[in-house]
Protein backbone atom coordinates (compact mmCIF):
# COMPACT_ATOMS: atom_id res chain seq x y z
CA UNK A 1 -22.42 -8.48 1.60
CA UNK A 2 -18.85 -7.83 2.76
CA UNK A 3 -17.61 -6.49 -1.37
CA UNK A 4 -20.80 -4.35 -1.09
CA UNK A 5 -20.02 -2.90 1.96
CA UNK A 6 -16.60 -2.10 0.96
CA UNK A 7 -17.89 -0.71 -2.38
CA UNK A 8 -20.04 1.19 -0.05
CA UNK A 9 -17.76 2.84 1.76
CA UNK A 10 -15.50 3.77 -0.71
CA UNK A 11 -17.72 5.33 -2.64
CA UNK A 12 -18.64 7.65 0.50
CA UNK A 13 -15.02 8.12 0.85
CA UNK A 14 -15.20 10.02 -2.55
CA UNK A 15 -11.94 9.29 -4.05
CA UNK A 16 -10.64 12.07 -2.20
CA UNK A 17 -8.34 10.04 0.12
CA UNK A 18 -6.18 8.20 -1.78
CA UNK A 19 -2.66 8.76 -3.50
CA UNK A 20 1.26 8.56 -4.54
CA UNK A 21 3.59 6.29 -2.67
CA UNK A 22 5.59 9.36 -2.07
CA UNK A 23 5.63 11.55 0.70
CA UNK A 24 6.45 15.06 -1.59
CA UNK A 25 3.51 16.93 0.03
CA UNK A 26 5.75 17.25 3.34
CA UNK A 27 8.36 18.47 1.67
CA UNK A 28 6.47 22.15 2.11
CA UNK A 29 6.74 25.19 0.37
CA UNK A 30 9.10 27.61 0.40
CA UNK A 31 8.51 30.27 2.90
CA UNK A 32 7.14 33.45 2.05
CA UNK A 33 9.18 36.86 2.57
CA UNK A 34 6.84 38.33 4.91
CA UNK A 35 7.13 35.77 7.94
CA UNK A 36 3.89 37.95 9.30
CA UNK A 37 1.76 37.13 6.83
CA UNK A 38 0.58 33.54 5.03
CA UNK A 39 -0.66 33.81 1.14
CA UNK A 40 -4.25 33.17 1.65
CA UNK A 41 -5.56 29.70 0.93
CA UNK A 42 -6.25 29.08 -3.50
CA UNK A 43 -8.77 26.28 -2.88
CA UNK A 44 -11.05 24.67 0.12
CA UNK A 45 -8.95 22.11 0.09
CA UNK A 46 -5.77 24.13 0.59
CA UNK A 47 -7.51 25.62 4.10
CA UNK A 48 -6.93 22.02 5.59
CA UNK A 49 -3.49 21.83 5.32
CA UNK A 50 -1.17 22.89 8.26
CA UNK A 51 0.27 26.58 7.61
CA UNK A 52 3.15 26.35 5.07
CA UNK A 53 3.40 22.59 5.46
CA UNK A 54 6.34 24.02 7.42
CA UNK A 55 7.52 20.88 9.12
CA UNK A 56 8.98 18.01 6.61
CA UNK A 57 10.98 14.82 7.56
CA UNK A 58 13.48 15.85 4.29
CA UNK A 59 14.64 18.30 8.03
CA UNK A 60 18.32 17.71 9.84
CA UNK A 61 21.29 15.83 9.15
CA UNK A 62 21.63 12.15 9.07
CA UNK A 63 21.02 10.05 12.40
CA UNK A 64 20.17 6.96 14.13
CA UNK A 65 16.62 7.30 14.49
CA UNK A 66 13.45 4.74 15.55
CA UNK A 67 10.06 6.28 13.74
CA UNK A 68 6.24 4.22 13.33
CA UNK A 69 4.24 4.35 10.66
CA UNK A 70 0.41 3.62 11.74
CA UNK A 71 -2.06 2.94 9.26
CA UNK A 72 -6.10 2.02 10.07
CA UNK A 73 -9.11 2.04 7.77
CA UNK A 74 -11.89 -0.13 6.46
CA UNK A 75 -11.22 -3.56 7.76
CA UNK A 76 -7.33 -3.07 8.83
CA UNK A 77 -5.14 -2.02 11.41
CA UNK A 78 -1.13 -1.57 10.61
CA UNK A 79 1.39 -0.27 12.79
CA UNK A 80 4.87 -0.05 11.61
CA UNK A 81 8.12 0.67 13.44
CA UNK A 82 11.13 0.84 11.24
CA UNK A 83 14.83 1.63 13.38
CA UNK A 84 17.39 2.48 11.21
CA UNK A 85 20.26 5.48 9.77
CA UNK A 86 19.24 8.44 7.70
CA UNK A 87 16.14 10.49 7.46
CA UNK A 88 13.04 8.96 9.01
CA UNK A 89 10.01 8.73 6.06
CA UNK A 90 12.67 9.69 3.67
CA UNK A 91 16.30 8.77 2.73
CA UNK A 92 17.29 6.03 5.24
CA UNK A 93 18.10 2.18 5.79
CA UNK A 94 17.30 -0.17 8.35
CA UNK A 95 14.81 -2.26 9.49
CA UNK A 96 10.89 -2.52 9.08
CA UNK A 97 8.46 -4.42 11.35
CA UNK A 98 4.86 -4.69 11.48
CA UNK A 99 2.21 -6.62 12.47
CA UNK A 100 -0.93 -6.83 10.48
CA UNK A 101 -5.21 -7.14 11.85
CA UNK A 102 -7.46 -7.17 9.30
CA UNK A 103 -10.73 -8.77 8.49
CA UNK A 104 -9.11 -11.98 7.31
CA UNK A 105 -6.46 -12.68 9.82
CA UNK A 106 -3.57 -11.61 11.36
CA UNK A 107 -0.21 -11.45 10.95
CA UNK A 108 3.51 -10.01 10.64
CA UNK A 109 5.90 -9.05 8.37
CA UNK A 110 10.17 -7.72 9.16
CA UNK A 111 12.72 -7.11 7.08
CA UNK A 112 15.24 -4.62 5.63
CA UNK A 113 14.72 -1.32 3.78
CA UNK A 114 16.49 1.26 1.89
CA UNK A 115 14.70 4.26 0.71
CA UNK A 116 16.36 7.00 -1.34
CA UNK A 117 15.29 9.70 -3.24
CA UNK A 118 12.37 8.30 -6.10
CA UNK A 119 12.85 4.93 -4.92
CA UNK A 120 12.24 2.23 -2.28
CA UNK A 121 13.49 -1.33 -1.90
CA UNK A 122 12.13 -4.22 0.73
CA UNK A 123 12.58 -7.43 1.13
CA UNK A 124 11.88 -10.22 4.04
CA UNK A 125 9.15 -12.58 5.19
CA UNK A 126 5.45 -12.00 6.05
CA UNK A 127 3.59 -14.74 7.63
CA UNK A 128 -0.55 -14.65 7.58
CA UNK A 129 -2.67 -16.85 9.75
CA UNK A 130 -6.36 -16.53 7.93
CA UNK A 131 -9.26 -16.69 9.85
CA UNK A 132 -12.00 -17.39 7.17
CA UNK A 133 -10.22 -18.91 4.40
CA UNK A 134 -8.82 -22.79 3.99
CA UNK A 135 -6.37 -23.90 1.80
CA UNK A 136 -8.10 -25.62 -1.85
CA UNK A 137 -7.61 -28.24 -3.91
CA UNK A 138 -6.26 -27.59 -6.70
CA UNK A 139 -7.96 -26.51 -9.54
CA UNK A 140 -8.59 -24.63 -13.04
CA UNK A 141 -10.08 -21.58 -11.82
CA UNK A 142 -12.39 -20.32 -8.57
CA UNK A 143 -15.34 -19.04 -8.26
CA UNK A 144 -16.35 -17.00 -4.58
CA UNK A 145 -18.39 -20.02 -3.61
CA UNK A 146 -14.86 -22.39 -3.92
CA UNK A 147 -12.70 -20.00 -2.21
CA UNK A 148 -15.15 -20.35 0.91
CA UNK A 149 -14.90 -24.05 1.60
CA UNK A 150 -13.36 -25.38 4.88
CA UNK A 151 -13.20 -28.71 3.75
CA UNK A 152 -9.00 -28.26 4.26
CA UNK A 153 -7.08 -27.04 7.02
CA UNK A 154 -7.49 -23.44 8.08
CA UNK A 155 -4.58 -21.79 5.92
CA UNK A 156 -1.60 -20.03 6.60
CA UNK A 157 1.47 -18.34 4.68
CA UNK A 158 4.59 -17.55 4.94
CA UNK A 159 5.70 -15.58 1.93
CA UNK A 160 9.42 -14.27 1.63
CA UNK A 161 9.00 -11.19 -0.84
CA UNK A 162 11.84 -8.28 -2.05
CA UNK A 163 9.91 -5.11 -3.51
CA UNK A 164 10.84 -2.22 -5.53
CA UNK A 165 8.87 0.90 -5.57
CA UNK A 166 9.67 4.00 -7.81
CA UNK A 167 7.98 7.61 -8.09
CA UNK A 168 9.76 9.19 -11.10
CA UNK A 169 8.83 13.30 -11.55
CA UNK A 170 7.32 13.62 -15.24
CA UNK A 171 5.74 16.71 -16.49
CA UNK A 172 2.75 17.95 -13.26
CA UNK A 173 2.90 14.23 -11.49
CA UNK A 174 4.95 11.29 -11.18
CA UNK A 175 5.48 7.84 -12.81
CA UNK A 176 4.44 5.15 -10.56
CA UNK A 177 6.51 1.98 -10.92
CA UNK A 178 6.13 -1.17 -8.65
CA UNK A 179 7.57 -4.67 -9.29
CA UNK A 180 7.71 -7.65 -6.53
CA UNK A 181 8.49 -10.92 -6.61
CA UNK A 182 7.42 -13.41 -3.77
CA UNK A 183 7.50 -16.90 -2.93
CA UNK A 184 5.00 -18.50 -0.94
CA UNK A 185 5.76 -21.30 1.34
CA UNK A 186 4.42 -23.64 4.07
CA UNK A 187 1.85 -24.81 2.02
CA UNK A 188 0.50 -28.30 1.73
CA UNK A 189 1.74 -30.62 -1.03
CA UNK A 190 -0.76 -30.55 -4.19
CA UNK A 191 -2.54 -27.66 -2.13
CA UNK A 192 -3.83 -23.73 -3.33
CA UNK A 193 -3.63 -20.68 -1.27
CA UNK A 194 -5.15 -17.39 -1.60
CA UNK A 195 -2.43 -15.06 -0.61
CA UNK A 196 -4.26 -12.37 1.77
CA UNK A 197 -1.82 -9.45 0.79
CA UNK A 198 -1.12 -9.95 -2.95
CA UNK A 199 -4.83 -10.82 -2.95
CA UNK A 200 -4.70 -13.75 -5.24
CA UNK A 201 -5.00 -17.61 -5.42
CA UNK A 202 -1.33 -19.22 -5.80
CA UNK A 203 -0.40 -22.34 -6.89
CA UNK A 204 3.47 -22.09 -4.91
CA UNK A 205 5.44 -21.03 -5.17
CA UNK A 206 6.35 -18.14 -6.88
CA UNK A 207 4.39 -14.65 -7.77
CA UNK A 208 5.23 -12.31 -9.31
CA UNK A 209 3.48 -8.62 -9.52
CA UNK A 210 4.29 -5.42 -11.84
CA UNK A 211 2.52 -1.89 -11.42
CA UNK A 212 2.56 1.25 -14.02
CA UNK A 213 0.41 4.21 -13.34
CA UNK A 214 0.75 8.08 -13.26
CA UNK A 215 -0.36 10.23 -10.47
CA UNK A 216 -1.23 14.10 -11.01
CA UNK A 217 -0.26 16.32 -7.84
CA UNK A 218 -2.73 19.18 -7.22
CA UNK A 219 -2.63 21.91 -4.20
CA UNK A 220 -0.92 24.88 -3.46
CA UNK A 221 1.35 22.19 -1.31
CA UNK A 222 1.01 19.44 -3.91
CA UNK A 223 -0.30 17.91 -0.79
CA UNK A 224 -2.65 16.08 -3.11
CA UNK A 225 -1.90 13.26 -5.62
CA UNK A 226 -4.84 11.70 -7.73
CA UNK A 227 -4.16 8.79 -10.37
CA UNK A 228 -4.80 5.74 -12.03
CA UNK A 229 -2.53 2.70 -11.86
CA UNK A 230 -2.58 -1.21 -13.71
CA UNK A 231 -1.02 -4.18 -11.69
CA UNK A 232 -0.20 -7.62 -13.55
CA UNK A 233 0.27 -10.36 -11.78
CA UNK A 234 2.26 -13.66 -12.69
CA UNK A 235 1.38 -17.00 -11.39
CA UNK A 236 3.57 -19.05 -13.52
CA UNK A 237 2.32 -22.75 -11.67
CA UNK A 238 -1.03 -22.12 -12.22
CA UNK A 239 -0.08 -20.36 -15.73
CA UNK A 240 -2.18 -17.68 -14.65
CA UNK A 241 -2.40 -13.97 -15.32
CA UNK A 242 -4.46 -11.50 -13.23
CA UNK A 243 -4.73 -7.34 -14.53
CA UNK A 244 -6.38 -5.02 -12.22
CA UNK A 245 -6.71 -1.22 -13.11
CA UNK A 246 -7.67 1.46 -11.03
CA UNK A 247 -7.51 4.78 -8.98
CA UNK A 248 -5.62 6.08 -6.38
CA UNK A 249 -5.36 9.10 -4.54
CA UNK A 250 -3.49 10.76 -1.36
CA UNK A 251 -4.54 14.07 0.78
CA UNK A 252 -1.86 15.07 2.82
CA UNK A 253 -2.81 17.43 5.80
CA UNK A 254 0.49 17.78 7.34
CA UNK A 255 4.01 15.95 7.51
CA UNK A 256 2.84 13.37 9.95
CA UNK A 257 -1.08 12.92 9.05
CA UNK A 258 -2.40 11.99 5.65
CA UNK A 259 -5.33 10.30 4.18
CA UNK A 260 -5.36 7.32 1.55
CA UNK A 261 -6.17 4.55 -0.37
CA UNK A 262 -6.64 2.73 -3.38
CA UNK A 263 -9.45 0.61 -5.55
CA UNK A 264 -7.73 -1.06 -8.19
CA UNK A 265 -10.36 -3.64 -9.37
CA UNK A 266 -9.71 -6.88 -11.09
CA UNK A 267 -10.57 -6.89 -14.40
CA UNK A 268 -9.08 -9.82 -15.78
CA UNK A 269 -8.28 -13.39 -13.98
CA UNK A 270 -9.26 -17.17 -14.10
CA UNK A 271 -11.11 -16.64 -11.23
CA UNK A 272 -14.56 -14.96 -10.18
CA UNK A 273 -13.77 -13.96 -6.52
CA UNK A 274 -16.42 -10.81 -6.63
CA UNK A 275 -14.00 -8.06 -4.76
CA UNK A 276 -11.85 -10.29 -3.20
CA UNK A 277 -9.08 -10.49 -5.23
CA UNK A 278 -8.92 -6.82 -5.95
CA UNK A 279 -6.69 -4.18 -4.28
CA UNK A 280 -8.46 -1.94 -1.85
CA UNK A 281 -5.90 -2.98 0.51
CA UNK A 282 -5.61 1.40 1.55
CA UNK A 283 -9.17 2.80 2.46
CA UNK A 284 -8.07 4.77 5.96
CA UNK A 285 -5.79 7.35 7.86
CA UNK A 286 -2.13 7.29 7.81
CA UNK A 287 -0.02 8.93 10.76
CA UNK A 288 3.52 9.12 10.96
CA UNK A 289 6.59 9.91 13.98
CA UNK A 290 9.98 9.81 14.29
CA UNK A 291 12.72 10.74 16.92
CA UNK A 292 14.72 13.96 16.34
């Protein structure tokens, strides 16, 4: 009931709401001549946006700064607050911090993070305490049934993880680039764990993810991004290989409110976990602030 709810409702969200990891949309346009006068809107889309997408965090000189991040959608809730030196949302390093409600559980990740232009590195530890799964014996492969079972202790994680993300401008879009690698810990000898954000049964310690797509950016802004990604993911204990494939797509209104998600279904893995182990991890709002 829960994967056809969430197939539901992102059907009714209409793939209109998803997108790039970038923020180029508040970048804005440049302004026009006549500072009396707006060019008129060139789609319904376009009428949404805040007037000349006039405000964009690329603004100012380099500072000390604290800024959030606060994301909620279908199932989640996750506020961010990063503190750090540069330009909030866009060139900058310091620190990231945020805790994490969702369906599943709750938890927390911190840990350090340098973003430049096209690219953006993380890396520190994320603990999870699940509220509906257990960890599992080990085994071949899982089925939804399996993945249920409380016959072990309820389960949590504590995964250390470094990220790199890159948006690379090709052609009318961008190449999207991802790679991760994490290591899961704090889990029972000769025990399994299905890892709530990679979304995917481990046998620890060690995952490791890759993601190549292309994203298209449309609007008079480019304040919208629409395309279609493939992750891989590496479980080399359980010599196990998981592919998903999917869409994405971003609609920013402004530099501080957007809308977003993804559905990259999996379309190849060992196990049968319906939705569950699929990435529709972004299926909600996204609003963003930062001191001056």
């Amino acid at each position: 009931m829960r994967s056809l709810r969430a197939l539901s409702t992102f059907s009714c969200a209409g793939l209109v709401l998803f997108g790039s990891a970038r923020a180029r949309a508040a970048d804005g346009a440049p302004p026009s001549d006549d500072s009396t006068h707006s060019p008129p809107p060139q789609s319904a889309f376009d009428s949404l946006v805040e007037p000349s997408m006039k405000h964009s965090w690329n603004e100012g000189s380099a500072r000390w700064f604290a800024a959030s991040t606060f994301d909620v959608g279908f199932l989640y809730i996750r506020p961010r607050l990063s503190l750090g030196y540069g330009k909030p949302h866009q060139s900058w390093f310091g620190i990231d911090a945020n805790p994490t409600i969702a369906g599943p559980g709750a938890g927390a990740y911190a840990g350090l993070r340098l973003a430049i232009p096209h690219f953006d590195i993380r890396i520190g530890p994320r603990y999870f305490q699940a509220f509906q799964h257990s960890y599992l014996e080990r085994r071949p492969s899982y089925n939804r049934i399996q993945l249920e079972s409380t016959k072990l202790g309820s389960a949590t994680t504590l995964t250390l993880e470094s990220e790199i993300n890159a948006d690379i401008p090709a052609g009318p879009g961008d190449v999207l680039l991802l790679t991760s690698v994490s290591y899961v810990a704090s889990v029972p000898k000769d025990q399994n764990v299905f890892e709530e954000s990679l979304r995917v049964l481990v046998e620890p310690p060690w995952v490791v993810r890759g993601r190549f797509g292309y994203a298209i950016r449309l609007g008079s802004h480019e304040q919208i991004s629409v395309g279609f990604v493939g992750d891989v993911l590496a479980i080399p204990e359980r010599r196990a290989v998981v592919v998903r494939v999917g869409p994405i797509v971003r609609f920013a209104l402004s530099r501080s409110f957007e809308v977003r998600g993804s559905f990259v279904p999996r379309i190849y893995s060992p196990d049968d976990l319906g939705l569950l182990d699929s990435d529709f991890t972004e299926l909600g709002l996204r609003w963003r602030w930062a001191t001056e």
